[in-house]
C-alpha atoms as a PDB file:
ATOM      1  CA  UNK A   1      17.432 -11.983  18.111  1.00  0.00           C
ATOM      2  CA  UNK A   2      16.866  -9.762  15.559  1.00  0.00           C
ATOM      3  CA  UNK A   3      18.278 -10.080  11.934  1.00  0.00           C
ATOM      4  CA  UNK A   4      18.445  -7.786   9.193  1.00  0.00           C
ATOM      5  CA  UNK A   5      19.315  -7.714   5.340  1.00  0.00           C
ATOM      6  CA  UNK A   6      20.166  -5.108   2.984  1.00  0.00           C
ATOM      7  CA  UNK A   7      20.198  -6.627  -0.683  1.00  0.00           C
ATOM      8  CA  UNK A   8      22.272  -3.644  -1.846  1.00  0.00           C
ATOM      9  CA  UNK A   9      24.998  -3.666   0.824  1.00  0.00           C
ATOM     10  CA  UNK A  10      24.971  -7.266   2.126  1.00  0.00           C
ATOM     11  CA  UNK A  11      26.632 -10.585   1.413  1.00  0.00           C
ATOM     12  CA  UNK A  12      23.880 -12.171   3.921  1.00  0.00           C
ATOM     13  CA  UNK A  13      21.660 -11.196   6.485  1.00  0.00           C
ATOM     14  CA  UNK A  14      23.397  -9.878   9.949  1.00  0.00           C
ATOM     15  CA  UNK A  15      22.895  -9.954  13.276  1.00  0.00           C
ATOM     16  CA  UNK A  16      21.274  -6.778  14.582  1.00  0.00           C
ATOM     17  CA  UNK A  17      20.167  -7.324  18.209  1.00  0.00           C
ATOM     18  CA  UNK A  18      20.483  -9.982  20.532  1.00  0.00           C
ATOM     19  CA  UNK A  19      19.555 -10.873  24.068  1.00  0.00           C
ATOM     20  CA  UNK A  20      17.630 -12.566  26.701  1.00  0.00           C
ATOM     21  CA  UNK A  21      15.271 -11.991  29.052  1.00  0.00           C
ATOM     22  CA  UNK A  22      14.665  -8.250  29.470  1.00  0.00           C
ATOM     23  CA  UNK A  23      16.605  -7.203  26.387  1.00  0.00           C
ATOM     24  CA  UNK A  24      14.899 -10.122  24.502  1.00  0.00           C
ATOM     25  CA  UNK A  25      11.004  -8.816  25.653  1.00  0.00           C
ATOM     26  CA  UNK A  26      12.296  -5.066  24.499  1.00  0.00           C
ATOM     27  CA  UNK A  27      13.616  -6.585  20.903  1.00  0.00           C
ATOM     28  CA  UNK A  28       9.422  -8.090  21.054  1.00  0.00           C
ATOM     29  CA  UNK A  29       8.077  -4.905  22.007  1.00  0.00           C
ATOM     30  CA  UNK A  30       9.999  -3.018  19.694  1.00  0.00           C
ATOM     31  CA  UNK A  31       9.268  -5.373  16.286  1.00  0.00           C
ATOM     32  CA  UNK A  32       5.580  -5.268  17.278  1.00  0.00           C
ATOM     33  CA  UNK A  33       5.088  -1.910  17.629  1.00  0.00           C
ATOM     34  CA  UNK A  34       6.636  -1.383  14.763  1.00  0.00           C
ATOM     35  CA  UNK A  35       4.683  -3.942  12.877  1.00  0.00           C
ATOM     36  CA  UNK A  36       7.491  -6.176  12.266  1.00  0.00           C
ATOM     37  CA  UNK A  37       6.464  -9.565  12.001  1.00  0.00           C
ATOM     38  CA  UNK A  38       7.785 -12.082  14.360  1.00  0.00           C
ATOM     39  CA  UNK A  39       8.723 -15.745  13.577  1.00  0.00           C
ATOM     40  CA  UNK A  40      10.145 -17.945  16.727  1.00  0.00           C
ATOM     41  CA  UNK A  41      12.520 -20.754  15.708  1.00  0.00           C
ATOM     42  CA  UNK A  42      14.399 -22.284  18.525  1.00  0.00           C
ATOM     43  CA  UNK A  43      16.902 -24.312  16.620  1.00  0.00           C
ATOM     44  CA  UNK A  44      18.240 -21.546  14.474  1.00  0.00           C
ATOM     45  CA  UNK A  45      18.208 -18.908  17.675  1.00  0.00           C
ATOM     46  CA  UNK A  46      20.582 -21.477  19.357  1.00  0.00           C
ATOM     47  CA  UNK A  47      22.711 -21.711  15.607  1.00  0.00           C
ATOM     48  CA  UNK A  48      22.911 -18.063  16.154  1.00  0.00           C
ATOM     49  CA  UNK A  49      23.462 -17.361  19.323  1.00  0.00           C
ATOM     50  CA  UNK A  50      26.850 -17.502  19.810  1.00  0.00           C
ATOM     51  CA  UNK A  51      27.407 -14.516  16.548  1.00  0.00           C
ATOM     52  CA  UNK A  52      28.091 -11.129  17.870  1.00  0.00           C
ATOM     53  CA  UNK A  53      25.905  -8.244  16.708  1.00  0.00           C
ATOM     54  CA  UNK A  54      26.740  -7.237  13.276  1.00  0.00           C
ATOM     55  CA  UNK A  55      27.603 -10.602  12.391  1.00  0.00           C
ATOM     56  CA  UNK A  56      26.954 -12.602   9.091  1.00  0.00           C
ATOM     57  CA  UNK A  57      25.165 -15.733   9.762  1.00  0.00           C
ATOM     58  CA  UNK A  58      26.830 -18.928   8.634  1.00  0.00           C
ATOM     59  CA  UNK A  59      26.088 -20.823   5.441  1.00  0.00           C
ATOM     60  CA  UNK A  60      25.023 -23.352   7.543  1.00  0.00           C
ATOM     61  CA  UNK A  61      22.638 -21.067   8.758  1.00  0.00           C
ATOM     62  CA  UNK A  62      21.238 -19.750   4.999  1.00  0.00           C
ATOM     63  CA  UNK A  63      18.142 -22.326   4.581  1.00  0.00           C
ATOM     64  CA  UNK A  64      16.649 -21.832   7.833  1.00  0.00           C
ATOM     65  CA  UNK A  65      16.847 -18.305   7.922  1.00  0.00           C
ATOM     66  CA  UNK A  66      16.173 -18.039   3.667  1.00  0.00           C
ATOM     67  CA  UNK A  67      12.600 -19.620   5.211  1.00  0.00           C
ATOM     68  CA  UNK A  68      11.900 -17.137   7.580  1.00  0.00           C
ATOM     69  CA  UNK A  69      12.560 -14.066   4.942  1.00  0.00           C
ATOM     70  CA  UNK A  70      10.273 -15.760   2.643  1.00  0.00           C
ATOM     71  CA  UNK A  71       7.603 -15.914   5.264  1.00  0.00           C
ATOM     72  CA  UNK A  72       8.195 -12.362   6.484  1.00  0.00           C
ATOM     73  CA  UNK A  73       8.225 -11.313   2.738  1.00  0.00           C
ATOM     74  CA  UNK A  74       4.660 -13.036   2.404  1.00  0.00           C
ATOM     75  CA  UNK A  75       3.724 -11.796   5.087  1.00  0.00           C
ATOM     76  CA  UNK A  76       4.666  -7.629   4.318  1.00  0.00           C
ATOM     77  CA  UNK A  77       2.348  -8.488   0.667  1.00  0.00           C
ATOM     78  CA  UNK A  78      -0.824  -9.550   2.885  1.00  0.00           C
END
């Protein structure tokens, strides 16, 4: 799964890809070579899962994913 957030435009992140198996490698694939970082959390993928692409993720959703933009934010500084 792939989520994306645009502070200007956005009331939380979204939903931008999803899949599994083939489509799931390609969203991998794609983020690496790209230099995106990737962070693997199985509990919030299965929170998730059931969103459609485009989707805002639930409030229920906020911490867990507010963690993962703070490490990927970390991360884009190193």
């Amino acid at each position: 799964m792939a989520l994306g957030y645009d502070r200007g435009g956005d009331a939380a992140p979204r939903v931008l890809a999803k899949g599994g198996g083939d489509v799931a490698q390609n969203i991998l694939d794609l983020a690496s070579q790209h230099s995106i970082p990737i962070e693997r959390d199985p509990d919030l993928l299965q929170c998730l899962q059931p969103l459609a692409n485009g989707a805002e993720i639930p409030i229920a959703a906020y911490e867990a994913v507010a963690r993962i933009l703070a490490f990927l934010y970390q991360k884009n500084r190193a």
